[in-house]
Each structure stands twice: as structure tokens, then as C-alpha cells.
Protein backbone atom coordinates (compact mmCIF):
# COMPACT_ATOMS: atom_id res chain seq x y z
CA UNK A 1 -0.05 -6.65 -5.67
CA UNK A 2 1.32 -4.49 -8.07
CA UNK A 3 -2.14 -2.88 -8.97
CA UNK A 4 -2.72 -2.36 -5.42
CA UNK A 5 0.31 -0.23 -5.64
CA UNK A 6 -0.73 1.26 -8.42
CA UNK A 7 -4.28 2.24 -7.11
CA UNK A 8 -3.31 3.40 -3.75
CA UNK A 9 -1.33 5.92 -5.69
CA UNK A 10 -4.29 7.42 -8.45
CA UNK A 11 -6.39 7.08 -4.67
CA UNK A 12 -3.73 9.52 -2.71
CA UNK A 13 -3.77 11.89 -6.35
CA UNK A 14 -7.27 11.79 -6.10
CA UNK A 15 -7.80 12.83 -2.88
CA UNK A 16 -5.28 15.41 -3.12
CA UNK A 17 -7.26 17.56 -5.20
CA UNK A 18 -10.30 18.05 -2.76
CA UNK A 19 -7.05 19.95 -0.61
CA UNK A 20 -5.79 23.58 -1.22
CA UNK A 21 -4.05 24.09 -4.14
CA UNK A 22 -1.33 25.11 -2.38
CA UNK A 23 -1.15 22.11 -0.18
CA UNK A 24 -2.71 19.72 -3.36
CA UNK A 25 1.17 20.39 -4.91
CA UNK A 26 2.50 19.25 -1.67
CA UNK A 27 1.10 16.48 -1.55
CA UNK A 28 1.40 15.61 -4.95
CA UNK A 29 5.26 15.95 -4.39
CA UNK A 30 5.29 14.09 -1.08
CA UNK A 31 3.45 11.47 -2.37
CA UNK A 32 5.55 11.00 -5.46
CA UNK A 33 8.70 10.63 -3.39
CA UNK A 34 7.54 8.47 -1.09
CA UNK A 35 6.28 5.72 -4.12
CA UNK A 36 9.19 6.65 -5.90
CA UNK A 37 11.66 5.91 -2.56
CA UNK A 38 9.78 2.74 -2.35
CA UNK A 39 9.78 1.61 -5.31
CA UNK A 40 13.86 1.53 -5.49
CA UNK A 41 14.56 -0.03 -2.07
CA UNK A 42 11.86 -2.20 -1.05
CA UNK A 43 12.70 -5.45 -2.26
CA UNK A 44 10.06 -6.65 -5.32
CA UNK A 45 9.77 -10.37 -3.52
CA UNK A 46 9.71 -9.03 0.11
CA UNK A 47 5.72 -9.61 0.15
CA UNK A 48 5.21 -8.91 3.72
CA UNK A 49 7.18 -5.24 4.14
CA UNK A 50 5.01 -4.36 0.64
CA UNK A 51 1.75 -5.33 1.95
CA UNK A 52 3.00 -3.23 5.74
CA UNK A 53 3.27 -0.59 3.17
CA UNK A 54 -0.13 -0.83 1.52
CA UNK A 55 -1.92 -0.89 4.93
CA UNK A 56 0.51 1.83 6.49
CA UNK A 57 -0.70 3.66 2.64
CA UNK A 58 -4.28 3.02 3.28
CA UNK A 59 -4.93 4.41 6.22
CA UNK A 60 -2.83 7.75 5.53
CA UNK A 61 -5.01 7.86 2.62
CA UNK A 62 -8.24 7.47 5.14
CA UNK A 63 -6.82 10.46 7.02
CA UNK A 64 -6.44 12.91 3.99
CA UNK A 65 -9.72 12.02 2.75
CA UNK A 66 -10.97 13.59 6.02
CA UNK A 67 -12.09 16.71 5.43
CA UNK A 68 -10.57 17.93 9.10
CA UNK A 69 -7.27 17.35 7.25
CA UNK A 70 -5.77 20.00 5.35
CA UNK A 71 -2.10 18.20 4.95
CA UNK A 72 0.06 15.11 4.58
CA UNK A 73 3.17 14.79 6.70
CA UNK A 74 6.21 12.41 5.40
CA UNK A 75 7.53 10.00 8.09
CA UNK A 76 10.75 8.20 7.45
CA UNK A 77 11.42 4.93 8.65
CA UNK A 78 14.15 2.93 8.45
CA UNK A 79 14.13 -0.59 8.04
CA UNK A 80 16.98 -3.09 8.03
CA UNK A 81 15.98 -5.57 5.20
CA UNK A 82 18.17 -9.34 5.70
CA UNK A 83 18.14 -11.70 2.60
């Protein structure tokens, strides 16, 4: 799962750079943050929230590979995680 992770991210840097450079930083940024955010309070064992996240991932990614896309919006959601 971890390489999943891993790929979806190089995918979303990827298709960043067929975008403005102006909005390819953006993106960059928001993109970083949003892994980054993840990666600290999503729980490593919590399997099914992680793969939510990869689909959620994928098809944000589908929709800034469009070329009728020219940005990449953050959404924050917050989820109440019991152990």
C-alpha cells in the first residue's frame, strides 16, 4: 500500500507539470501538504481510511490530468478516527 502512496504522489507531480507554471507551483505545494498532513494523522494500520484516500487521490488526479482543468482545489475533511 505504501507504493501506492508513493505513486499516486510522482502521478499528481507529474501531471502538474502539463499546468501553468504558475499554477504547476501550486499544485506542487498543495499536493505536498496534503501527503504530508496525511502522512502524520492517518493512522499507518487504519487500512480502510488509507485506501478512501487513494481512491478519493485517484480520481482528483483523473481531474487534473484533464486538460479542461487548469487547477487543484484543497478540501479539508475532518474525520473522527476511534481505536
Amino acid at each position: 500500500m505504501q507504493k501506492q502512496v508513493l505513486a499516486l504522489y510522482r502521478e499528481f507531480l507529474r501531471a502538474a507539470r502539463s499546468k501553468a507554471p504558475e499554477e504547476r507551483t501550486r499544485i506542487e505545494s498543495l499536493v505536498s501538504s496534503e501527503f504530508h498532513r496525511n502522512s502524520s494523522q492517518v493512522d499507518r494500520k487504519n487500512f480502510l481510511y488509507i485506501e478512501y484516500l487513494l481512491r478519493r487521490g485517484k480520481k482528483q488526479l483523473d481531474q487534473l490530468k484533464s486538460p479542461d482543468t487548469v487547477g487543484l482545489s484543497s478540501l479539508n475533511i475532518e474525520v473522527s478516527q476511534t481505536k
